[in-house]
Protein backbone atom coordinates (compact mmCIF):
# COMPACT_ATOMS: atom_id res chain seq x y z
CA UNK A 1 0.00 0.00 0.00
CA UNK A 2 3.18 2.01 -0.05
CA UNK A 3 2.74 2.76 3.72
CA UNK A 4 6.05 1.53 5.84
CA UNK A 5 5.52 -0.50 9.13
CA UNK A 6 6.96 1.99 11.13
CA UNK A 7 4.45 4.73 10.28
CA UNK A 8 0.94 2.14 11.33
CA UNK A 9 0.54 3.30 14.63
CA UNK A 10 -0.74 -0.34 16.08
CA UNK A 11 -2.80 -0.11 19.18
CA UNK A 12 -1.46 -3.00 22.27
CA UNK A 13 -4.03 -4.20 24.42
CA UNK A 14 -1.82 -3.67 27.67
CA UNK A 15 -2.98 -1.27 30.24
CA UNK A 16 -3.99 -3.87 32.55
CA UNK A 17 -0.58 -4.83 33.34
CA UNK A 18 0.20 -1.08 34.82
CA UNK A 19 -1.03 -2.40 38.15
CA UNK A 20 0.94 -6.20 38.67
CA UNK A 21 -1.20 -8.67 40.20
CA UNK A 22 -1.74 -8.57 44.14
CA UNK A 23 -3.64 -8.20 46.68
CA UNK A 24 -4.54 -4.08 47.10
CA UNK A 25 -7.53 -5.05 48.72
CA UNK A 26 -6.20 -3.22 52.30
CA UNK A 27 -5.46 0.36 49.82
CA UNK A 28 -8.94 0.65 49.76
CA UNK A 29 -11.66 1.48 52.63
CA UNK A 30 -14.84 -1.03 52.30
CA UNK A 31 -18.19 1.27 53.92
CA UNK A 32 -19.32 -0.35 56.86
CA UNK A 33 -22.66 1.32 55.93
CA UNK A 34 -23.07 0.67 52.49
CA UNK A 35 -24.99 -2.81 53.02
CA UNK A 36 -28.07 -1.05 55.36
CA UNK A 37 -27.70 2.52 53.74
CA UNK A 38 -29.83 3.47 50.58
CA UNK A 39 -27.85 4.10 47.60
CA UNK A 40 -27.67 8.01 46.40
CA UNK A 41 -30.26 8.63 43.67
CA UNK A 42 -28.41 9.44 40.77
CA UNK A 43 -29.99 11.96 38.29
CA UNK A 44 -28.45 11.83 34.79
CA UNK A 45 -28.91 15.39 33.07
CA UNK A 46 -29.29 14.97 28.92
CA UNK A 47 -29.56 18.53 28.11
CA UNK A 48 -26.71 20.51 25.32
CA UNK A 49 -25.74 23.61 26.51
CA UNK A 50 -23.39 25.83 23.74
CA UNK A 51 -20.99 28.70 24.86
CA UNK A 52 -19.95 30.56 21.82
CA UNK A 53 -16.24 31.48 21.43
CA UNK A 54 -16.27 34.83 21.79
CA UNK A 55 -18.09 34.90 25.16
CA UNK A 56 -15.73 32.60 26.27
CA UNK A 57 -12.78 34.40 24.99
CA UNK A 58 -14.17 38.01 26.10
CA UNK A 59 -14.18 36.36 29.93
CA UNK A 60 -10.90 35.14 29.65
CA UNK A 61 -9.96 38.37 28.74
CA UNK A 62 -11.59 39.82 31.99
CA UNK A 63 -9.72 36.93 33.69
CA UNK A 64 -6.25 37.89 33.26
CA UNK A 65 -5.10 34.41 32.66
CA UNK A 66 -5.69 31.89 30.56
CA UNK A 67 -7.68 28.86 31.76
CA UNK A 68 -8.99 26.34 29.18
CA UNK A 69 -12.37 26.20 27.61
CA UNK A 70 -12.91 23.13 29.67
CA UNK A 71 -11.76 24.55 33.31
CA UNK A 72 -14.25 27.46 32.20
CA UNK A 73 -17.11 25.22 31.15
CA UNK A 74 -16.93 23.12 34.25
CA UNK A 75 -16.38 26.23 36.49
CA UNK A 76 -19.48 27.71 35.25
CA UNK A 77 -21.44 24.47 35.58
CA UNK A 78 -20.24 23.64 39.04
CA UNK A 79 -20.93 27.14 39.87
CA UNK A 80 -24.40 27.28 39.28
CA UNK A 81 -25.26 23.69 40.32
CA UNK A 82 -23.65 25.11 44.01
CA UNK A 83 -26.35 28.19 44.14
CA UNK A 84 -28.90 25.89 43.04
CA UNK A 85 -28.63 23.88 45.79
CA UNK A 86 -28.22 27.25 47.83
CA UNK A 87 -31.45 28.41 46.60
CA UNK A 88 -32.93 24.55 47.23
CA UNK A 89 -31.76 24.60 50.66
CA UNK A 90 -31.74 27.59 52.48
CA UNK A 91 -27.93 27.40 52.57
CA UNK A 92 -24.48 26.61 51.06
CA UNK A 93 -23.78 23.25 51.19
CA UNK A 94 -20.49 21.30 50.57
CA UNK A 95 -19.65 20.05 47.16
CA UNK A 96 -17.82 17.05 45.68
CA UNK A 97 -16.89 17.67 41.98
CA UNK A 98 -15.91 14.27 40.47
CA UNK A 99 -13.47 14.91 37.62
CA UNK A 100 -12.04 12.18 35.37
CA UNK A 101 -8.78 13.06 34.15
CA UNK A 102 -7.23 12.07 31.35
CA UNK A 103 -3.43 10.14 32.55
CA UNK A 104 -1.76 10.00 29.15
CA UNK A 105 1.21 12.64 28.54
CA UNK A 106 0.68 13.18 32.33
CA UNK A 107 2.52 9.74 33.86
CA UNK A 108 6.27 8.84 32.61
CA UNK A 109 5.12 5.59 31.24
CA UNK A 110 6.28 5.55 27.45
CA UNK A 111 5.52 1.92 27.34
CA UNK A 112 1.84 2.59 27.44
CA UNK A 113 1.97 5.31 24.97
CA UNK A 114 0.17 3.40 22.28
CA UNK A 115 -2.29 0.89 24.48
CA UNK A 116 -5.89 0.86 23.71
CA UNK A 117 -8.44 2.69 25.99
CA UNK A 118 -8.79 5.43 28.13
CA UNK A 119 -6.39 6.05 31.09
CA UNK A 120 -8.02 8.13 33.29
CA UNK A 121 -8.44 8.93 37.10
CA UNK A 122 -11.52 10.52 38.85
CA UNK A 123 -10.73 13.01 41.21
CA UNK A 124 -12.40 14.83 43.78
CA UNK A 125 -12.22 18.85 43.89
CA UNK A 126 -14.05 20.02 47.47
CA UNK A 127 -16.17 23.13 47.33
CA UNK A 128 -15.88 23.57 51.70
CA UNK A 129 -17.86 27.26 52.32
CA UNK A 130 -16.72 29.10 55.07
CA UNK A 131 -19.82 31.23 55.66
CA UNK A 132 -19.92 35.19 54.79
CA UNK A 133 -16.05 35.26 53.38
CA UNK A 134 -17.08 32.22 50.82
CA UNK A 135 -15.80 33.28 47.33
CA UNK A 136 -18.67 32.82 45.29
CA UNK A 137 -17.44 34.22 42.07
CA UNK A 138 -17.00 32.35 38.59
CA UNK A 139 -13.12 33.59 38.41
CA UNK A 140 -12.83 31.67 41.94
CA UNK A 141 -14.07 28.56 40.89
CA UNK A 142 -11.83 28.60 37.90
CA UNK A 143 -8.61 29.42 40.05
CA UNK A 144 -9.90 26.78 42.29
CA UNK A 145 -10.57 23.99 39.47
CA UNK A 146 -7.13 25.06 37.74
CA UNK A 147 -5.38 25.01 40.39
CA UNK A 148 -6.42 21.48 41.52
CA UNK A 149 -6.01 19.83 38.42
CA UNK A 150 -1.96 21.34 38.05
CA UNK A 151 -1.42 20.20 41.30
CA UNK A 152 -2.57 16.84 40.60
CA UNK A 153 -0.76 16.65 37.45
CA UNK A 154 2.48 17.31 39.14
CA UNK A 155 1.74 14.38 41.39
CA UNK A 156 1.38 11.84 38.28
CA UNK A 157 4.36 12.91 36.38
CA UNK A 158 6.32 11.73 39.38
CA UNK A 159 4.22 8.81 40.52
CA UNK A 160 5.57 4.96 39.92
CA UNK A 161 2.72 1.98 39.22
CA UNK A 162 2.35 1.81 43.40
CA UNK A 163 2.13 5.76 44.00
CA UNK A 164 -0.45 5.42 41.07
CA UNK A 165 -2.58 3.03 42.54
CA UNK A 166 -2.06 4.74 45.79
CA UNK A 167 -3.49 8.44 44.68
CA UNK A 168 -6.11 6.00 43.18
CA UNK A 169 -7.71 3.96 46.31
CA UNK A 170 -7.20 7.19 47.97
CA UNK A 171 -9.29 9.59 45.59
CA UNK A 172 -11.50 6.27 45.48
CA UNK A 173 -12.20 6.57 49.58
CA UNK A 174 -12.49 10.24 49.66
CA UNK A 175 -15.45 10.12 47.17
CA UNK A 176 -17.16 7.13 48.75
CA UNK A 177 -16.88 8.93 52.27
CA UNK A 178 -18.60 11.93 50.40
CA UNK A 179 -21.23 10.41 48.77
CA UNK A 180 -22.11 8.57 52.16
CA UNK A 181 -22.50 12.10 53.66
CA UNK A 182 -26.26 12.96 52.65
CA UNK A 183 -25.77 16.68 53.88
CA UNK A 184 -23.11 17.07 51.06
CA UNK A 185 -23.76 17.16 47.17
CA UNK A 186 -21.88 15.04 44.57
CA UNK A 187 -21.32 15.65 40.81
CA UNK A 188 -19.81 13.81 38.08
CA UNK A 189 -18.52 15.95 35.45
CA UNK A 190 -16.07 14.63 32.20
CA UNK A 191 -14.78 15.86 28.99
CA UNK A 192 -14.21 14.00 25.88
CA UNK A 193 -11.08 16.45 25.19
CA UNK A 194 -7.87 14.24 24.44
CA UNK A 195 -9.57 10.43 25.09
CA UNK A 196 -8.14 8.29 22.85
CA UNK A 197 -11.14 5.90 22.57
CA UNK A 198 -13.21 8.67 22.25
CA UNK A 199 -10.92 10.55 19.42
CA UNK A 200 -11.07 6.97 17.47
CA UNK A 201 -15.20 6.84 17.76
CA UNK A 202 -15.63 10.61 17.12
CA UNK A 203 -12.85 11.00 14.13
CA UNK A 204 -10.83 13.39 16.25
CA UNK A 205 -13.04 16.12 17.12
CA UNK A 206 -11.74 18.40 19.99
CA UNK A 207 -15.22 17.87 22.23
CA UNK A 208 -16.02 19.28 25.69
């Protein structure tokens, strides 16, 4: 086909082998509650909500730095799920943003560079208020979000396969011990930005 070997880009089906085989079992905190305690309802939302580029890029202009589309998107959303439940409530609550992150180019493990699926993390961002000096404002949130996410980043480009797994059943028990709280609220947010699966199944487009 006058295409050289070297230039297919063949997928391996190895990213199960990042974490060897043992027993992690301890890593990870089992809720004593969880067999006599209702499950959370979980409410999927379904709705398309568009943010044209220029509003976006007149408030990062206003900013005075530049955060992505996607820290901006989810700041906004996060922001006004947060006075919803304000408004719901009678009062600020706390709030667990669940964030998958996307691990590839942020781990040093070349070997892995080309394996099938999506490497990704969830982590939890805490919104704690602290009453009357809360910052409430989008720019916050963005900071805030930003913020978290370098600092995060920094963590897995130094971690090994056991610090990995480690930041894993620890974000892992954080989340559970939120959701088990029922005077907190918990949301699940993701982007299809830079997944590989998803890049193969939507021909590359750069989604949000």
């Amino acid at each position: 086909m006058g295409t050289s070997r070297k230039d297919i880009n063949c997928f391996t089906f190895d990213l199960g082998t990042i974490f060897l085989a043992s027993d992690h079992s301890s890593k990870i905190l089992k809720s004593s509650s969880s067999s006599i305690r209702k499950p959370r309802e979980i409410a999927m939302v379904a709705k398309r909500f568009v943010i044209n580029e220029s509003a976006i890029s007149s408030l990062r202009d206003k900013l005075g730095f530049k955060p992505t589309r996607v820290e901006m998107a989810i700041s906004l959303l996060w922001r006004a799920l947060i006075n919803a439940s304000q408004q719901r409530n009678g009062h600020l609550r706390p709030c667990l943003l669940i964030l998958s992150m996307n691990l590839r180019g942020k781990i040093d493990f070349p070997r892995y560079k080309s394996s099938f699926g999506n490497f990704a993390i969830d982590v939890p961002v805490k919104f704690i208020p602290g009453g009357a000096e809360t910052k409430m404002e989008l720019q916050d949130f963005i900071i805030f979000l930003k913020d978290t996410i370098q600092k995060k980043s920094l963590l897995f480009a130094k971690a090994s396969t056991c610090d990995l797994f480690s930041m894993v059943a620890k974000f892992h028990d954080e989340i559970q011990q939120w959701e088990d709280n029922d005077e907190v609220d918990v949301f699940m947010v993701s982007t299809l930005c830079s997944f590989p699966v998803y890049e193969s199944i939507l021909g590359g487009e750069n989604r949000a």
